[in-house]
C-alpha atoms as a PDB file:
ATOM      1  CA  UNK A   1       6.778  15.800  34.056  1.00  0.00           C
ATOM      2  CA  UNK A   2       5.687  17.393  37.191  1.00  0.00           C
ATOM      3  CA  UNK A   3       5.042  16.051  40.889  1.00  0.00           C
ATOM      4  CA  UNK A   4       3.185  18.010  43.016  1.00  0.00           C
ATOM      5  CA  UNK A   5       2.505  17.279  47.219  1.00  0.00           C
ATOM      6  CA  UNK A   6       1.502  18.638  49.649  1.00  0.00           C
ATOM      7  CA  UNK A   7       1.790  17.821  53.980  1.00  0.00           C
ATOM      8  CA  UNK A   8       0.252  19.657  56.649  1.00  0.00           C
ATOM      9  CA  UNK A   9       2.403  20.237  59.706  1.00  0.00           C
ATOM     10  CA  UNK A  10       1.691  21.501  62.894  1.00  0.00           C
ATOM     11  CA  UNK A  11       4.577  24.461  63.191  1.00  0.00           C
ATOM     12  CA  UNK A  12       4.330  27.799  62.017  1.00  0.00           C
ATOM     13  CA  UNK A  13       5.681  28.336  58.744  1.00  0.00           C
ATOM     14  CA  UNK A  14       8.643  30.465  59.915  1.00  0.00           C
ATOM     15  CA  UNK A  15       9.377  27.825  62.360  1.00  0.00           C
ATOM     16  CA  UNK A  16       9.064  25.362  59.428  1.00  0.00           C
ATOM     17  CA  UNK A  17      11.515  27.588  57.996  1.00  0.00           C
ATOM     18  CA  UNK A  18      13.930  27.510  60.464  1.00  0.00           C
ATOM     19  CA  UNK A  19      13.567  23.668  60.368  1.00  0.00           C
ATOM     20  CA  UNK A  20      15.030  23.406  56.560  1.00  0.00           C
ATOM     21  CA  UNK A  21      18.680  22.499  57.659  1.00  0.00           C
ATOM     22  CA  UNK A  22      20.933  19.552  57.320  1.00  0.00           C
ATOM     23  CA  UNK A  23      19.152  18.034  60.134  1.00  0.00           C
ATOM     24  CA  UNK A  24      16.399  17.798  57.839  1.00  0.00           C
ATOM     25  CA  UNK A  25      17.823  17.354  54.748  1.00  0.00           C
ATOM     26  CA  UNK A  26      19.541  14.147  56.298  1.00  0.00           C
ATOM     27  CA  UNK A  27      16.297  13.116  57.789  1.00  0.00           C
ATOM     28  CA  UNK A  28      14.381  12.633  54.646  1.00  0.00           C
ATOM     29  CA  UNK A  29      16.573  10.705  52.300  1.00  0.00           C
ATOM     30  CA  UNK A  30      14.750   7.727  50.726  1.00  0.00           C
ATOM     31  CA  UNK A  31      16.030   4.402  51.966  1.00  0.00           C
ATOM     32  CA  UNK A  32      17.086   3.270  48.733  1.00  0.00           C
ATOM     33  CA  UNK A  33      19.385   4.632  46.882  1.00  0.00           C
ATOM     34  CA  UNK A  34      21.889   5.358  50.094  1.00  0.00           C
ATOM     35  CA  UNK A  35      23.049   9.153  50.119  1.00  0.00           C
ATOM     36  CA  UNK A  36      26.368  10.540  50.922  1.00  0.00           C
ATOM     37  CA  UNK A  37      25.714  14.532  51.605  1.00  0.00           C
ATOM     38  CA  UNK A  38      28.866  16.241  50.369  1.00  0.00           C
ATOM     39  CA  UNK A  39      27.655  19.605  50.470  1.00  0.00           C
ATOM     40  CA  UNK A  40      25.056  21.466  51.833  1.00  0.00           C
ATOM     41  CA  UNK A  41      24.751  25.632  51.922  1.00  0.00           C
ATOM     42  CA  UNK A  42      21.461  25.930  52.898  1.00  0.00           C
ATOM     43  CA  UNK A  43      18.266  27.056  51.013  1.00  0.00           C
ATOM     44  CA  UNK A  44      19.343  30.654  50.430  1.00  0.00           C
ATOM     45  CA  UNK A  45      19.775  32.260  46.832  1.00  0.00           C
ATOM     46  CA  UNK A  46      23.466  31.174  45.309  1.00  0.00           C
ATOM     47  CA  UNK A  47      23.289  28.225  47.843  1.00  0.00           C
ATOM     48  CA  UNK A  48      24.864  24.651  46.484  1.00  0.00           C
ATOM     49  CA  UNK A  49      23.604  21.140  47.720  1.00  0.00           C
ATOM     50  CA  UNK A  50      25.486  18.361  46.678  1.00  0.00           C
ATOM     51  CA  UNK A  51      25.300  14.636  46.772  1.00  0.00           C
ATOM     52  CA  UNK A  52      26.382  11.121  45.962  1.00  0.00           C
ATOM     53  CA  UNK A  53      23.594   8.375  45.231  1.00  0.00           C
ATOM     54  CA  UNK A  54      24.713   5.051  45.718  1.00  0.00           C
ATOM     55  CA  UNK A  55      23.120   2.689  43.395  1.00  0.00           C
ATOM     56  CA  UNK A  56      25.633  -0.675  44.335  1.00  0.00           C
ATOM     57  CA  UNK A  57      27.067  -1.112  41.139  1.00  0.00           C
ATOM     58  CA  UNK A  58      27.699   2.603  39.962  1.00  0.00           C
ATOM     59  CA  UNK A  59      27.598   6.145  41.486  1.00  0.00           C
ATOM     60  CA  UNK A  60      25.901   9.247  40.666  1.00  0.00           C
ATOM     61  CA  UNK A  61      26.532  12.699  41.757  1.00  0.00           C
ATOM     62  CA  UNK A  62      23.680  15.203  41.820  1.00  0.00           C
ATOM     63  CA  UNK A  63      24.425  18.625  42.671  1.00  0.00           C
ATOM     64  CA  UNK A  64      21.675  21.894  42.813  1.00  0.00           C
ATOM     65  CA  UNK A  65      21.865  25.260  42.972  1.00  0.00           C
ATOM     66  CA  UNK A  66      19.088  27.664  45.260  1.00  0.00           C
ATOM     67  CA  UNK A  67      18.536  29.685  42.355  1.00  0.00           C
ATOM     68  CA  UNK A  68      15.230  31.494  45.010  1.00  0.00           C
ATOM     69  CA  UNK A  69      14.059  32.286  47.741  1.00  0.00           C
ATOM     70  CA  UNK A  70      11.664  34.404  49.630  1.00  0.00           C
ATOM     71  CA  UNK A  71       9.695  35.186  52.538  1.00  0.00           C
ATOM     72  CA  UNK A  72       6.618  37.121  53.030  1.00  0.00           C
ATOM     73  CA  UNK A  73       4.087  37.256  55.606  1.00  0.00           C
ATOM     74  CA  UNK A  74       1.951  33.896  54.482  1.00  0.00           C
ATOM     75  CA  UNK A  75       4.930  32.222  52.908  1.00  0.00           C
ATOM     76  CA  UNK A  76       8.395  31.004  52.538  1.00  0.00           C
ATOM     77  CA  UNK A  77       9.768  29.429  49.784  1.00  0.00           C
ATOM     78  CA  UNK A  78      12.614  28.135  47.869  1.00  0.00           C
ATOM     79  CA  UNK A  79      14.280  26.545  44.600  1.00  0.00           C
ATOM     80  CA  UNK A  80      16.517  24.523  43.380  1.00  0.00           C
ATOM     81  CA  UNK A  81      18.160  23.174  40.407  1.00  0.00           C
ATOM     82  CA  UNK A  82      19.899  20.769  39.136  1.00  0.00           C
ATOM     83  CA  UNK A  83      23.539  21.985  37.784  1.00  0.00           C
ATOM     84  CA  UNK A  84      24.930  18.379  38.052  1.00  0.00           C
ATOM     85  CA  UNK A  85      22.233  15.557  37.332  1.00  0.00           C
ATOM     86  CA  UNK A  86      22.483  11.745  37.256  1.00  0.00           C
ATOM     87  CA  UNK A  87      22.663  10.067  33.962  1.00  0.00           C
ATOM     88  CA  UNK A  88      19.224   9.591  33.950  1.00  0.00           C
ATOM     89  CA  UNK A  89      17.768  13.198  34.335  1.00  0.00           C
ATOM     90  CA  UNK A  90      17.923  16.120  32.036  1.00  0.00           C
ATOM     91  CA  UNK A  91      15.984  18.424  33.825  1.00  0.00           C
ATOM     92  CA  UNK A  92      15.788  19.151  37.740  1.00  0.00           C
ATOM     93  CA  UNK A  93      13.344  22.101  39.438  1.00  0.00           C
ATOM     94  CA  UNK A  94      11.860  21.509  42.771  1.00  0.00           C
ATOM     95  CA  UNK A  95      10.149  24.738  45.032  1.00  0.00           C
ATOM     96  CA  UNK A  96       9.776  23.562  48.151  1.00  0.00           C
ATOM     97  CA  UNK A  97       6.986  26.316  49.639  1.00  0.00           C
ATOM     98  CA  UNK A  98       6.134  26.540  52.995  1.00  0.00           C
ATOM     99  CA  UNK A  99       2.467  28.410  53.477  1.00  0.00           C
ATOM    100  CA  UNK A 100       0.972  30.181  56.399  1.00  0.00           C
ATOM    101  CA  UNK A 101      -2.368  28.143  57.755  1.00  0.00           C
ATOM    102  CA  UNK A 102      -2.949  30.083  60.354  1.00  0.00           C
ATOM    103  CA  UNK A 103      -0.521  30.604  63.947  1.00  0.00           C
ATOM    104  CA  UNK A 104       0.254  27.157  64.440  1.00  0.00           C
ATOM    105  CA  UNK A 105      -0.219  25.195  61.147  1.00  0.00           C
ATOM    106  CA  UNK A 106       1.542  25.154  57.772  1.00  0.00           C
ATOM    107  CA  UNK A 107       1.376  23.474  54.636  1.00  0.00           C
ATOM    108  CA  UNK A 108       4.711  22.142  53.063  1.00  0.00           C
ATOM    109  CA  UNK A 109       4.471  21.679  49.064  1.00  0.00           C
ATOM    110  CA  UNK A 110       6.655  20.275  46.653  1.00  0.00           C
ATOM    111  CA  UNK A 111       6.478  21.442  43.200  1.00  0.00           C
ATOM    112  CA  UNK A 112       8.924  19.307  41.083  1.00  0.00           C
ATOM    113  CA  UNK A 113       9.353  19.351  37.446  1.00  0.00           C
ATOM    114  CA  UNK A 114      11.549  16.810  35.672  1.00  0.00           C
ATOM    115  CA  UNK A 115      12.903  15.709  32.698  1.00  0.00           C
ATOM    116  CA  UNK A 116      14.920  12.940  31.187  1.00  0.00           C
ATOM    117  CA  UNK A 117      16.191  11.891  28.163  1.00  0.00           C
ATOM    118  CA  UNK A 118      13.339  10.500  26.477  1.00  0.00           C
ATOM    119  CA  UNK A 119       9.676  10.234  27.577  1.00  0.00           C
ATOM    120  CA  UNK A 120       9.510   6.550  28.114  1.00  0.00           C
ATOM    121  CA  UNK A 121      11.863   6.480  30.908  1.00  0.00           C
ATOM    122  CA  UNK A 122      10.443   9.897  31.804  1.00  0.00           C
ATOM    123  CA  UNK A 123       7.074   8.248  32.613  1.00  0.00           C
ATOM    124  CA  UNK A 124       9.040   5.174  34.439  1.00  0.00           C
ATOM    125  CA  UNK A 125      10.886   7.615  36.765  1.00  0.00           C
ATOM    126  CA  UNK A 126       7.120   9.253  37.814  1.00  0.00           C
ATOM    127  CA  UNK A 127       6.476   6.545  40.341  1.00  0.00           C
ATOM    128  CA  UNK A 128       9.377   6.069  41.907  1.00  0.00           C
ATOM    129  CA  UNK A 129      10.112   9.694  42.279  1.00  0.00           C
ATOM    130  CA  UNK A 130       6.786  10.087  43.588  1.00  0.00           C
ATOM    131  CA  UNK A 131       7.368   7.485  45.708  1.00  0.00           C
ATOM    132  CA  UNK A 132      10.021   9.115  47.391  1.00  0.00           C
ATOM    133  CA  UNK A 133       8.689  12.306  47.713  1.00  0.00           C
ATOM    134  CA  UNK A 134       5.516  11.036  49.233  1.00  0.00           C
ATOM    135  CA  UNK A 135       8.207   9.195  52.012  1.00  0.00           C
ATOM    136  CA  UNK A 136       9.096  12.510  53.275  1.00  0.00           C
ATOM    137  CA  UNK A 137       5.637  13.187  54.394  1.00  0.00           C
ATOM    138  CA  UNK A 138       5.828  11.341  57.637  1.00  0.00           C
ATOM    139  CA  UNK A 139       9.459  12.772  58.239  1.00  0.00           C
ATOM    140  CA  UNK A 140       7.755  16.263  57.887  1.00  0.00           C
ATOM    141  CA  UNK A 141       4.879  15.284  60.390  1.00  0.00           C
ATOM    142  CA  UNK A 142       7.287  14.103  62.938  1.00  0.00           C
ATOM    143  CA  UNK A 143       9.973  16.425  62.445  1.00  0.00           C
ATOM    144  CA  UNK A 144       7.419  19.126  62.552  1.00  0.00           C
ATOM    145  CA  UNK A 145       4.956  18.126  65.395  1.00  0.00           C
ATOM    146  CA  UNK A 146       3.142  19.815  67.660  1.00  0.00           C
ATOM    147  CA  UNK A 147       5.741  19.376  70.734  1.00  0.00           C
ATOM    148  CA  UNK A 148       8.632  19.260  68.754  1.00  0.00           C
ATOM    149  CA  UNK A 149      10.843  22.549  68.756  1.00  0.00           C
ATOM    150  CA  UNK A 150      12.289  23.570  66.259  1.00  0.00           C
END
């Protein structure tokens, strides 16, 4: 399956850029299930993000690898995989691009594939993953605004 959004910020994209740390990584975890971060490299090639999902009754590790990255003069981007997945995932790839919209604006896209082991709860995981990737829209607004610096 594949989720696809996009949010327009008001920061460069290198400044956007410069914004994908911890910082922000912390900021846009969903409010449900809690996240413990127990690793975080960064978005670079080779990089490894880590972390525990707390469902109440049981917890999951998911862990990713930045298996991309580049930069060029209208674009950043990034990838990463899943190398450690929760039960219910079989498949994890999520490019988080960053375009140029001119000096002052970007656009920040998510491009997430997904799989899990079998279709139906494939197509029952499509809302609520979209759900919480549409969440992080307002975090990026904020976290990316016009007076904030990053």
């Amino acid at each position: 399956m594949k989720i696809n959004l996009s949010t327009r910020v008001d920061q460069s994209y290198l400044k956007v850029k410069e914004g994908f740390t911890e910082d922000l990584f912390q900021s846009l975890n969903p409010p449900f299930p809690p996240v413990k971060l127990l690793r975080f490299d960064g978005s670079s090639t080779g990089d490894i993000v880590s972390l525990e999902l707390n469902f109440i009754l049981f917890k999951q590790v998911w862990t990713s690898e930045i298996t991309d990255d580049q930069t060029d003069e209208n674009e950043f981007y990034f990838v990463d995989e899943g190398i450690k997945l929760p039960f219910f995932l079989r498949f994890w790839r999520h490019k988080h691009r960053v375009v140029s919209q001119g000096p002052s604006q970007s656009l920040i896209i998510d491009e997430i594939s997904y799989r899990a082991p079998n279709k139906i709860l494939e197509i029952f995981l499509f809302p609520v993953l979209y759900a919480q990737f549409a969440m992080r829209k307002p975090v990026y607004k904020k976290y990316f605004g016009k007076h904030r610096p990053v």
